[in-house]
N, C-alpha and C. Protein backbone atom coordinates (compact mmCIF):
# COMPACT_ATOMS: atom_id res chain seq x y z
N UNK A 1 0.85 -1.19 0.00
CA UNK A 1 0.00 0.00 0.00
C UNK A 1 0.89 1.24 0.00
N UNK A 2 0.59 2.08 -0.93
CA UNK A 2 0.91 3.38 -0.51
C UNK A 2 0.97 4.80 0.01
N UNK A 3 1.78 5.14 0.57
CA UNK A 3 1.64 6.15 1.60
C UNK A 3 0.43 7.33 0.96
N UNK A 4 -0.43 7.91 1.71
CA UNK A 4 -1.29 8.80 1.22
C UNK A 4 -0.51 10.01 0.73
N UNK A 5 -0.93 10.95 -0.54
CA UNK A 5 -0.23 12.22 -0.97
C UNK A 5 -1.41 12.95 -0.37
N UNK A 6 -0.90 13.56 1.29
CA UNK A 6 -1.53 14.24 1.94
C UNK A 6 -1.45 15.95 1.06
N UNK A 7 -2.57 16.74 1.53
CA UNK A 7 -3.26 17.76 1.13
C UNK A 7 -2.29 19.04 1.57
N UNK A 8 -1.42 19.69 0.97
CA UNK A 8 -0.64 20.56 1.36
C UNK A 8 -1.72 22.06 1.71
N UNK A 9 -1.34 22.87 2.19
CA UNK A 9 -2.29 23.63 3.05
C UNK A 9 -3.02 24.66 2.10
N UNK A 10 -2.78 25.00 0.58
CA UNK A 10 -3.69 25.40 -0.05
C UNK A 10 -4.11 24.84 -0.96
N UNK A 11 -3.82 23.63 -1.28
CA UNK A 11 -4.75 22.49 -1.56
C UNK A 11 -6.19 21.70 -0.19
N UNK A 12 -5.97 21.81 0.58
CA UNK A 12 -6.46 21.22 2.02
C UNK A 12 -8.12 22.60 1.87
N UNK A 13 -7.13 24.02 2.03
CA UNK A 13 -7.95 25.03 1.98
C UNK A 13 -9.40 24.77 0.84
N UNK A 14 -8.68 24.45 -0.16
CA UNK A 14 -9.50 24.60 -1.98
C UNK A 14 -10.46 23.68 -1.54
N UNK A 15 -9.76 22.14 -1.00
CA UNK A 15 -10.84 21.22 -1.19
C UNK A 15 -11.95 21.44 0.13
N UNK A 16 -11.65 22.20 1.20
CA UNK A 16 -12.96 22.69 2.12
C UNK A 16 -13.26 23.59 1.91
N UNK A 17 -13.16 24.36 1.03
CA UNK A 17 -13.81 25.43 0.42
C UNK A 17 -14.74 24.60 -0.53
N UNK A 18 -14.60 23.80 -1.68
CA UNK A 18 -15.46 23.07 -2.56
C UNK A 18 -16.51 22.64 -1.62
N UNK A 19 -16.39 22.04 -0.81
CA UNK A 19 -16.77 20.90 -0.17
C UNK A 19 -17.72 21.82 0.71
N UNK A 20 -17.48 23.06 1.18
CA UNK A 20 -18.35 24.01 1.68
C UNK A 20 -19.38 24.63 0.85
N UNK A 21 -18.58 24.59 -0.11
CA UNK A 21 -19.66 25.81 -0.96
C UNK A 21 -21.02 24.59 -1.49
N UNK A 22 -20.24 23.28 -1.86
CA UNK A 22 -21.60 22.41 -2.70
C UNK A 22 -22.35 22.23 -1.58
N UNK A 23 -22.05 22.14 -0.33
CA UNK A 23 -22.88 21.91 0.98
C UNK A 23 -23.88 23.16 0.79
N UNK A 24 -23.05 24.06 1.43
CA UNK A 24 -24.15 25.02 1.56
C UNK A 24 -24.88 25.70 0.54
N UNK A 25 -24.51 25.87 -0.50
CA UNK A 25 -24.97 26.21 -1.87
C UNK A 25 -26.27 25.14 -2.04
N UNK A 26 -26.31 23.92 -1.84
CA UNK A 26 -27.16 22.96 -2.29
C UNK A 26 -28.28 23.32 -1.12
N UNK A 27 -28.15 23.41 -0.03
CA UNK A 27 -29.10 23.93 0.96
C UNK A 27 -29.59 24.93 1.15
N UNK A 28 -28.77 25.90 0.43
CA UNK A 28 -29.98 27.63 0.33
C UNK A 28 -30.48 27.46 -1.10
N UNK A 29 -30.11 26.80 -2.06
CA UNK A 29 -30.91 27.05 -3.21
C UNK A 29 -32.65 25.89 -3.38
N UNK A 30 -32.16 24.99 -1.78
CA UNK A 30 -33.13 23.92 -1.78
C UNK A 30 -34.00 24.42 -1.18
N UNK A 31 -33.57 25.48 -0.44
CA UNK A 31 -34.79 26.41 1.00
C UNK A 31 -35.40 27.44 0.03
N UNK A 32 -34.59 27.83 -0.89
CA UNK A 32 -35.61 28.83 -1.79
C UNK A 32 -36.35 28.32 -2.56
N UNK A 33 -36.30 27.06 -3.34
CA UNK A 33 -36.96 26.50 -4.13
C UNK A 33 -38.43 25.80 -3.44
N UNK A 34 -38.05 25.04 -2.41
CA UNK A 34 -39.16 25.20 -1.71
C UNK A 34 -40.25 26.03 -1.26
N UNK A 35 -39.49 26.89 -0.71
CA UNK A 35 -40.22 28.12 -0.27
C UNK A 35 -41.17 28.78 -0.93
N UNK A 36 -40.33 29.00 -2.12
CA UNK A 36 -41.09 29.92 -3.20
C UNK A 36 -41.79 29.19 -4.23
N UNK A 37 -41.80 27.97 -4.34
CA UNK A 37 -42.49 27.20 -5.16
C UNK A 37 -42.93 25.38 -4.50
N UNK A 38 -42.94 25.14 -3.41
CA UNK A 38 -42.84 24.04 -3.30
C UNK A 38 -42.25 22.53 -3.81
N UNK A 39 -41.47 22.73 -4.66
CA UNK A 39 -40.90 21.99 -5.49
C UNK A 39 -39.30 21.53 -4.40
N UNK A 40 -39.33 20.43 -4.41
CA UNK A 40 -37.68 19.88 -4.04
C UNK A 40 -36.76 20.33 -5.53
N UNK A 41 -35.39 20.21 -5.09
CA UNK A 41 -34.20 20.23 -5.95
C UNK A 41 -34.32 18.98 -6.80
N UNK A 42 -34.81 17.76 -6.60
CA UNK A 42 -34.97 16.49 -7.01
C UNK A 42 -36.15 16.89 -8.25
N UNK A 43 -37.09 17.37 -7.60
CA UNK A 43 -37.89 18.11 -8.57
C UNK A 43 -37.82 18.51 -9.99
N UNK A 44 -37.37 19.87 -9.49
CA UNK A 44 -36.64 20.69 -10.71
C UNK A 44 -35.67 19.90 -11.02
N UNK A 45 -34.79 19.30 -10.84
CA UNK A 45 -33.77 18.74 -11.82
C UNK A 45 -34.52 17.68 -12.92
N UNK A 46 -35.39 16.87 -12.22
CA UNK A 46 -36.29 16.29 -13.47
C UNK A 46 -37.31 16.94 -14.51
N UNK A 47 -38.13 17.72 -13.68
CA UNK A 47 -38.51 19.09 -14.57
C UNK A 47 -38.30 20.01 -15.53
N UNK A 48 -36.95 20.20 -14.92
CA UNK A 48 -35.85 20.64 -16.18
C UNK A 48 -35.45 20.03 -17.16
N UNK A 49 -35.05 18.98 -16.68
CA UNK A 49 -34.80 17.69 -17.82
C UNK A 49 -35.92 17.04 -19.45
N UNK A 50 -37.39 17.58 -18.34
CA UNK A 50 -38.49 17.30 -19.53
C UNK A 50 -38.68 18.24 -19.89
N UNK A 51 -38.77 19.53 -19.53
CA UNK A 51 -39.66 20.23 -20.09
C UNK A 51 -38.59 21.21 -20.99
N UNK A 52 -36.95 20.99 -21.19
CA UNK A 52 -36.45 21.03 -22.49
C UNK A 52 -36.20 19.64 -23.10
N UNK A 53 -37.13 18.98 -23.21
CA UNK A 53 -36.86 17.49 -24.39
C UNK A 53 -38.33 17.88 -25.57
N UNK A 54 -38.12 17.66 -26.40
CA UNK A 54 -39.15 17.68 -27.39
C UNK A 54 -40.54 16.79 -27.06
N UNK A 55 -41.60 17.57 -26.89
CA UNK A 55 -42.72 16.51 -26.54
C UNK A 55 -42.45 16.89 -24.82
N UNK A 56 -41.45 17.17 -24.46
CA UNK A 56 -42.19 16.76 -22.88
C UNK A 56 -41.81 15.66 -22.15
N UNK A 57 -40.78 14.70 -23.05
CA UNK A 57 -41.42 13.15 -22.63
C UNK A 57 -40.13 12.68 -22.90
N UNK A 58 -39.68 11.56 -22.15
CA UNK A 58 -38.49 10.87 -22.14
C UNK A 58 -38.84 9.27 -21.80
N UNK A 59 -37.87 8.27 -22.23
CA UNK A 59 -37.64 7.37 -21.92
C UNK A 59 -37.23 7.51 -20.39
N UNK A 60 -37.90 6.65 -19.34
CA UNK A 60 -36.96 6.78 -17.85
C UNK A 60 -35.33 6.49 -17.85
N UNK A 61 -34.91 5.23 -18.84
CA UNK A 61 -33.81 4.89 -18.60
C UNK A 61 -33.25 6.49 -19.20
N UNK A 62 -33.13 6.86 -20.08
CA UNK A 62 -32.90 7.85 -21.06
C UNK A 62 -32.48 9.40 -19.72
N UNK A 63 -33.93 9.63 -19.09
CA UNK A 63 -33.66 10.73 -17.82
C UNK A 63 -32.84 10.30 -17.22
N UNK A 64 -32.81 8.88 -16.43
CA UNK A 64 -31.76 8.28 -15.30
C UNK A 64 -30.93 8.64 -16.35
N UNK A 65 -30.25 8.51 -16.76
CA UNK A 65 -28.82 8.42 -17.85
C UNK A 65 -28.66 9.95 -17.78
N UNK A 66 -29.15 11.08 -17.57
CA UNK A 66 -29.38 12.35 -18.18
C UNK A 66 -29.02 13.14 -16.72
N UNK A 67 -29.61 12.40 -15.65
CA UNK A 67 -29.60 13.45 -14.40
C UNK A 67 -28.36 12.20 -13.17
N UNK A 68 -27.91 11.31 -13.89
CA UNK A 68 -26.99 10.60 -13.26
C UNK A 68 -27.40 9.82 -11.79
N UNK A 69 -28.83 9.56 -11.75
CA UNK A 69 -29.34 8.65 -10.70
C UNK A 69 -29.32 7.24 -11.04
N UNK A 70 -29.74 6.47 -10.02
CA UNK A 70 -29.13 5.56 -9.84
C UNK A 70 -30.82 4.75 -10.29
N UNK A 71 -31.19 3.40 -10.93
CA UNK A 71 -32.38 3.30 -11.01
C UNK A 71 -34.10 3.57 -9.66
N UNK A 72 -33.20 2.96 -8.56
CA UNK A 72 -34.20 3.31 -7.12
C UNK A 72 -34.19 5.00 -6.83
N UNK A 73 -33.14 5.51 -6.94
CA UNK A 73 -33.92 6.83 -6.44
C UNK A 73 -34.79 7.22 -7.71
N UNK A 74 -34.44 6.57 -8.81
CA UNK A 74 -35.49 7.34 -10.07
C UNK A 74 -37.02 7.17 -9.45
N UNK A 75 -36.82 6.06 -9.30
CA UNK A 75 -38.37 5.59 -9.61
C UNK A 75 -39.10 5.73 -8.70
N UNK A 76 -38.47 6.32 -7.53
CA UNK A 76 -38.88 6.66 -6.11
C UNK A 76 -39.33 8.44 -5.79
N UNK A 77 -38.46 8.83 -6.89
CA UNK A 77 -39.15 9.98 -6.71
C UNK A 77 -40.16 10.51 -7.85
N UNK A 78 -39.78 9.52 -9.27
CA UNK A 78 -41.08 9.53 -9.93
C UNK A 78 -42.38 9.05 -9.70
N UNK A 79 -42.65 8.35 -8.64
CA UNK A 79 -43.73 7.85 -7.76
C UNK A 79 -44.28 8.67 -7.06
N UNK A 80 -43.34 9.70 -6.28
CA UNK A 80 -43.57 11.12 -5.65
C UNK A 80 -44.50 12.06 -6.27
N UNK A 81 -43.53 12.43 -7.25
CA UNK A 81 -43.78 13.15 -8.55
C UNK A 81 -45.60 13.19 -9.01
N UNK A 82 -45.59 12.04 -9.46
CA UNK A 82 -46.52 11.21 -9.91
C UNK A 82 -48.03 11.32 -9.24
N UNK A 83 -47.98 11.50 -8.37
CA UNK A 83 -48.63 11.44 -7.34
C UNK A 83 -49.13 12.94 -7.11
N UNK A 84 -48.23 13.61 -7.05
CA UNK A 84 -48.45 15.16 -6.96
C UNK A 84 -48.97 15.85 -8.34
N UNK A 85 -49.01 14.72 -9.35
CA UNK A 85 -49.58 15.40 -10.59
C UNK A 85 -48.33 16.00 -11.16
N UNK A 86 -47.45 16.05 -11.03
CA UNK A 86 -46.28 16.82 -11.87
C UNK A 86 -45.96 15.93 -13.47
N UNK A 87 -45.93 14.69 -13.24
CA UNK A 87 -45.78 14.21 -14.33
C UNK A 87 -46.44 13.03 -13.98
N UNK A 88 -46.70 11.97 -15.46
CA UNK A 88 -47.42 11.08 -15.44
C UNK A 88 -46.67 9.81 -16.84
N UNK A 89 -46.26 8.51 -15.93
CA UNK A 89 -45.62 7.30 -16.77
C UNK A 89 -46.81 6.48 -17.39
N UNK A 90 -46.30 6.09 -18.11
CA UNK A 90 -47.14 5.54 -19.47
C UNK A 90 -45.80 4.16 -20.08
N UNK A 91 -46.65 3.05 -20.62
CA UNK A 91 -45.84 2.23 -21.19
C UNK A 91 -45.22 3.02 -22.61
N UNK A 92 -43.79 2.01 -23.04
CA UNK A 92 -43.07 2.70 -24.08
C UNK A 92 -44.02 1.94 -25.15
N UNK A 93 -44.16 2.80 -26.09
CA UNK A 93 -44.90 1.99 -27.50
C UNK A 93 -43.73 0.93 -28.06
N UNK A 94 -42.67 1.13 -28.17
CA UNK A 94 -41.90 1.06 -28.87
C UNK A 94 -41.50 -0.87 -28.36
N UNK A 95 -40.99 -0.48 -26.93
CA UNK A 95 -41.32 -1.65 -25.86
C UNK A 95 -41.43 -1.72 -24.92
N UNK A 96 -42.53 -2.71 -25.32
CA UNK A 96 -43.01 -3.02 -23.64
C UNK A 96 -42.42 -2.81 -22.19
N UNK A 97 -40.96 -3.47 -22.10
CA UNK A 97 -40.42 -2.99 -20.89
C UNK A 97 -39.85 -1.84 -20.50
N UNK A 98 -40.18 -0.52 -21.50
CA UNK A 98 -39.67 0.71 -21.01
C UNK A 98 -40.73 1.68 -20.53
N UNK A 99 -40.20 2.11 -19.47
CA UNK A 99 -41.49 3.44 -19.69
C UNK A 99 -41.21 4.67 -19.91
N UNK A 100 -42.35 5.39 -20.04
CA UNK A 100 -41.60 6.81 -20.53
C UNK A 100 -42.30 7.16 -19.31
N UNK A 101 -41.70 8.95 -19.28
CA UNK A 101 -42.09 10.05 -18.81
C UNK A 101 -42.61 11.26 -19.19
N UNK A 102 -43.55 11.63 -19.08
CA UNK A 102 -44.07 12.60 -19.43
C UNK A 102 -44.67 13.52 -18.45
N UNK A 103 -44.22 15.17 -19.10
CA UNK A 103 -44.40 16.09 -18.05
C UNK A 103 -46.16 16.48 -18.01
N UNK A 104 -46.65 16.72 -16.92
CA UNK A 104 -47.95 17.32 -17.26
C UNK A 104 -48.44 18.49 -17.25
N UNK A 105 -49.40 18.86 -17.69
CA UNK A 105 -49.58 20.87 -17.82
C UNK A 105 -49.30 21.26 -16.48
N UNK A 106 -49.80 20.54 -15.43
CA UNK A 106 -49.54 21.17 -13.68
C UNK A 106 -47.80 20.94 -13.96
N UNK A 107 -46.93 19.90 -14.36
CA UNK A 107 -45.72 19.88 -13.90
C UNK A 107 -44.99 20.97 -14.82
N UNK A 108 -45.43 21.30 -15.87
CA UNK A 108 -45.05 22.34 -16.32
C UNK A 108 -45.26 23.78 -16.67
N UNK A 109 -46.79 24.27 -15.64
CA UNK A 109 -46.53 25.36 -15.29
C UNK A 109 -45.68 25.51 -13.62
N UNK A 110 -45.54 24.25 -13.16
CA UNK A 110 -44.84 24.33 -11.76
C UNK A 110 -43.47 24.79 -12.67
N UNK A 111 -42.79 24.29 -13.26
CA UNK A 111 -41.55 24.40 -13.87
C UNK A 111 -41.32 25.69 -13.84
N UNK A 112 -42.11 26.40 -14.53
CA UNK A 112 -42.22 27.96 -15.21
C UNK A 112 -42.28 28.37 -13.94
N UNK A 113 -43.02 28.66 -13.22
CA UNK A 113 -43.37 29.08 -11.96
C UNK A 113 -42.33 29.43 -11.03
N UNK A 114 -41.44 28.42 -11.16
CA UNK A 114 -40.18 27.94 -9.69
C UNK A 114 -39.28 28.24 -10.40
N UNK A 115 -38.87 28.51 -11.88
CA UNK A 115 -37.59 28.69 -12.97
C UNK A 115 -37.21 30.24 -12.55
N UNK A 116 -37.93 31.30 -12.57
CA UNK A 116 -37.72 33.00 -12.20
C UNK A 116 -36.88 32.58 -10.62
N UNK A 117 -37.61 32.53 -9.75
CA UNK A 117 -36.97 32.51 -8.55
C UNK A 117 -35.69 31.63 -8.14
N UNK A 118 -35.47 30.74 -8.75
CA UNK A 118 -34.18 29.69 -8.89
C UNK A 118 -33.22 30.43 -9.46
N UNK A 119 -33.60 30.56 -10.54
CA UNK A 119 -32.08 31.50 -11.51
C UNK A 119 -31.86 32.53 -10.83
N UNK A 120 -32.81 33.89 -10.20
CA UNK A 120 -32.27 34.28 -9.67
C UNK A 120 -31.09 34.07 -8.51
N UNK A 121 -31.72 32.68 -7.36
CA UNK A 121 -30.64 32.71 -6.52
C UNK A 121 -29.51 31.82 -7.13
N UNK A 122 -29.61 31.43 -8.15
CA UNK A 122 -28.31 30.77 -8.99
C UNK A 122 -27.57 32.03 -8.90
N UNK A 123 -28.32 32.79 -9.68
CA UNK A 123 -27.46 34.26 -10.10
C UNK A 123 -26.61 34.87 -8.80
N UNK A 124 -27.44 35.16 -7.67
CA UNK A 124 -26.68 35.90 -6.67
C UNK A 124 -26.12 35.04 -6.01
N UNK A 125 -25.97 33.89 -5.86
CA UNK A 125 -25.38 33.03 -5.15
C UNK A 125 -23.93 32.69 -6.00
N UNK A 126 -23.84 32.45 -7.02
CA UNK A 126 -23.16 31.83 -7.78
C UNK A 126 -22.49 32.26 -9.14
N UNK A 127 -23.56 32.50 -9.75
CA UNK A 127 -23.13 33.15 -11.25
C UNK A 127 -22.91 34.42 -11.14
N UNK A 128 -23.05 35.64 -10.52
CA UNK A 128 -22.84 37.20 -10.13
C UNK A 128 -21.79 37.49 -9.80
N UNK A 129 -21.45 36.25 -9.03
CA UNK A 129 -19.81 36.58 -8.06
C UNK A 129 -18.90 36.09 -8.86
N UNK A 130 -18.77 35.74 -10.17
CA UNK A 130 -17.73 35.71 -10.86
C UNK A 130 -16.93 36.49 -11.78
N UNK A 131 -15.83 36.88 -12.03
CA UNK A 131 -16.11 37.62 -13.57
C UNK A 131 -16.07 36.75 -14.87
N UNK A 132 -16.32 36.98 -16.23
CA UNK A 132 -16.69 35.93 -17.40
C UNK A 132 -15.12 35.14 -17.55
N UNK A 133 -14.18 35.15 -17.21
CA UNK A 133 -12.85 34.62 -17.12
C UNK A 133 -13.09 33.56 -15.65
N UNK A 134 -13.48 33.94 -14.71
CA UNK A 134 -13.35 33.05 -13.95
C UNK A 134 -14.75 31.92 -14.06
N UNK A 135 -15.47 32.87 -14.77
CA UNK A 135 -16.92 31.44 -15.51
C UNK A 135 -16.49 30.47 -16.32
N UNK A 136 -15.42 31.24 -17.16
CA UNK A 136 -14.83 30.06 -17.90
C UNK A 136 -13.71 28.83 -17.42
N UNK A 137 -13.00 29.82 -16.07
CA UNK A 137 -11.92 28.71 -15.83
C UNK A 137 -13.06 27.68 -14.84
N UNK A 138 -14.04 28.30 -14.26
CA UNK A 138 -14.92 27.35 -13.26
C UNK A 138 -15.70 26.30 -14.28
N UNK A 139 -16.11 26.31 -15.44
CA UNK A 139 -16.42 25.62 -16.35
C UNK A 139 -15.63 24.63 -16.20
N UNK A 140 -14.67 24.84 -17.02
CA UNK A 140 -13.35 23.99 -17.76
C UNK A 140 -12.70 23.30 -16.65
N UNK A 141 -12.83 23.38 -15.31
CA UNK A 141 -12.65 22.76 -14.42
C UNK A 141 -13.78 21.35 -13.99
N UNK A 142 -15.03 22.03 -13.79
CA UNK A 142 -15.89 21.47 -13.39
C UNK A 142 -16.00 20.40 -14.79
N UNK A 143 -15.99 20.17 -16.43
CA UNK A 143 -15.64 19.39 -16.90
C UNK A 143 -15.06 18.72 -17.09
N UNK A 144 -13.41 18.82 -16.36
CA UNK A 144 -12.00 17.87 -16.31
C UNK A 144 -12.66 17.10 -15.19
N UNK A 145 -12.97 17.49 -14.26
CA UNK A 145 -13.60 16.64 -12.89
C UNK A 145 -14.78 15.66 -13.39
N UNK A 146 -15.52 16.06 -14.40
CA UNK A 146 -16.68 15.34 -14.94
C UNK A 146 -16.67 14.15 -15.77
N UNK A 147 -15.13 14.75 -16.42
CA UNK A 147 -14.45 13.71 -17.44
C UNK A 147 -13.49 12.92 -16.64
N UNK A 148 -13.09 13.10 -15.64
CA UNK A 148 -12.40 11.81 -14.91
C UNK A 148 -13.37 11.20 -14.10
N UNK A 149 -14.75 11.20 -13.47
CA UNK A 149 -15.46 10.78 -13.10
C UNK A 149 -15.80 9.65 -13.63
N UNK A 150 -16.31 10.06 -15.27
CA UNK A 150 -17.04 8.95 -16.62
C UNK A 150 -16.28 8.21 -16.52
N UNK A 151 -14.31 8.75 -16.80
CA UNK A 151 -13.67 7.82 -17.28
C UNK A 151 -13.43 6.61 -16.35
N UNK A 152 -13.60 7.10 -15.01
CA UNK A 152 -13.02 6.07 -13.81
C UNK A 152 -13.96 5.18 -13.58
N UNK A 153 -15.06 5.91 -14.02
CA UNK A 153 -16.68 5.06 -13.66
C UNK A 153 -16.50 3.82 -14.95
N UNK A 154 -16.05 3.86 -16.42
CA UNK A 154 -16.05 3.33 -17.74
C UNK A 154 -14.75 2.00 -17.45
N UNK A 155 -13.64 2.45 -16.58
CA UNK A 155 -12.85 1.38 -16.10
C UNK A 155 -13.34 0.82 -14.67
N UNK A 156 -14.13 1.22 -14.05
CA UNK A 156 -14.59 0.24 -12.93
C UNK A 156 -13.54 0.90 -11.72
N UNK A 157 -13.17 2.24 -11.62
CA UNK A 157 -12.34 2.64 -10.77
C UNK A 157 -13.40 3.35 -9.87
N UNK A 158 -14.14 3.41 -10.09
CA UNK A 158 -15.42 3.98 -8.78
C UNK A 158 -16.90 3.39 -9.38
């Protein structure tokens, strides 16, 4: 085994700073989204997902693949969902063992509804405090991290 390549002190800093900001960032944008629209973050991320697909409507495997869940939390919160009228599953024509998703007029004026107040606190939380140079290096970062993720996930390294 080898010795750990411990975290030198502004590396140590960076990674509790990340590790702070997705914490707390994920919990004030979840208290506003609620608040102001009743919708969870789980929500809107599927919401979002349909209501830019053509039609409205996705294959489930297709969303799972799209929002990076795992099959049980899909179908657990499309049951939620479901239930609340936001969207509504239907067999795949195509085949039998798939189903689709489809958004419904309530899940997509909820969408519209909860989209103004979200971007905003995206905006002041997140996107405001940058300048367009540091949007781009925070990009191009957050994709090298995305692309060693796939790749480690594609060799069985996580």
């Amino acid at each position: 085994m080898t010795a750990p390549r411990w975290l030198n002190e502004q590396e140590n800093h960076t990674w509790r700073a990340f590790h702070h900001v997705r914490s707390d960032l994920g919990a004030t944008l979840e208290r506003q989204l609620v608040q102001d629209s009743g919708l969870s973050s789980a929500d809107y991320e599927l919401l979002v997902v349909l209501s830019e697909t053509d039609g409205h409507r996705l294959r489930a495997r297709e969303l799972r693949t799209q929002v990076s869940w795992d099959r049980s939390r899909l179908a657990h919160q499309l049951r939620r969902m479901e239930k609340r009228g936001l969207l509504r599953r239907t067999e795949c024509e195509a085949d039998a063992r798939g189903t689709m998703v489809e958004l419904t007029e309530h899940g997509l004026e909820s969408i519209r509804a909860a989209a103004p107040g979200h971007l905003a606190a995206a905006r002041r939380y997140f996107v405001d405090l940058m300048t367009p140079d540091e949007m781009k290096v925070m990009a191009d970062i957050c994709d090298r991290v995305l692309e060693r993720i796939r790749d480690d996930r594609q060799t069985g390294q996580c």
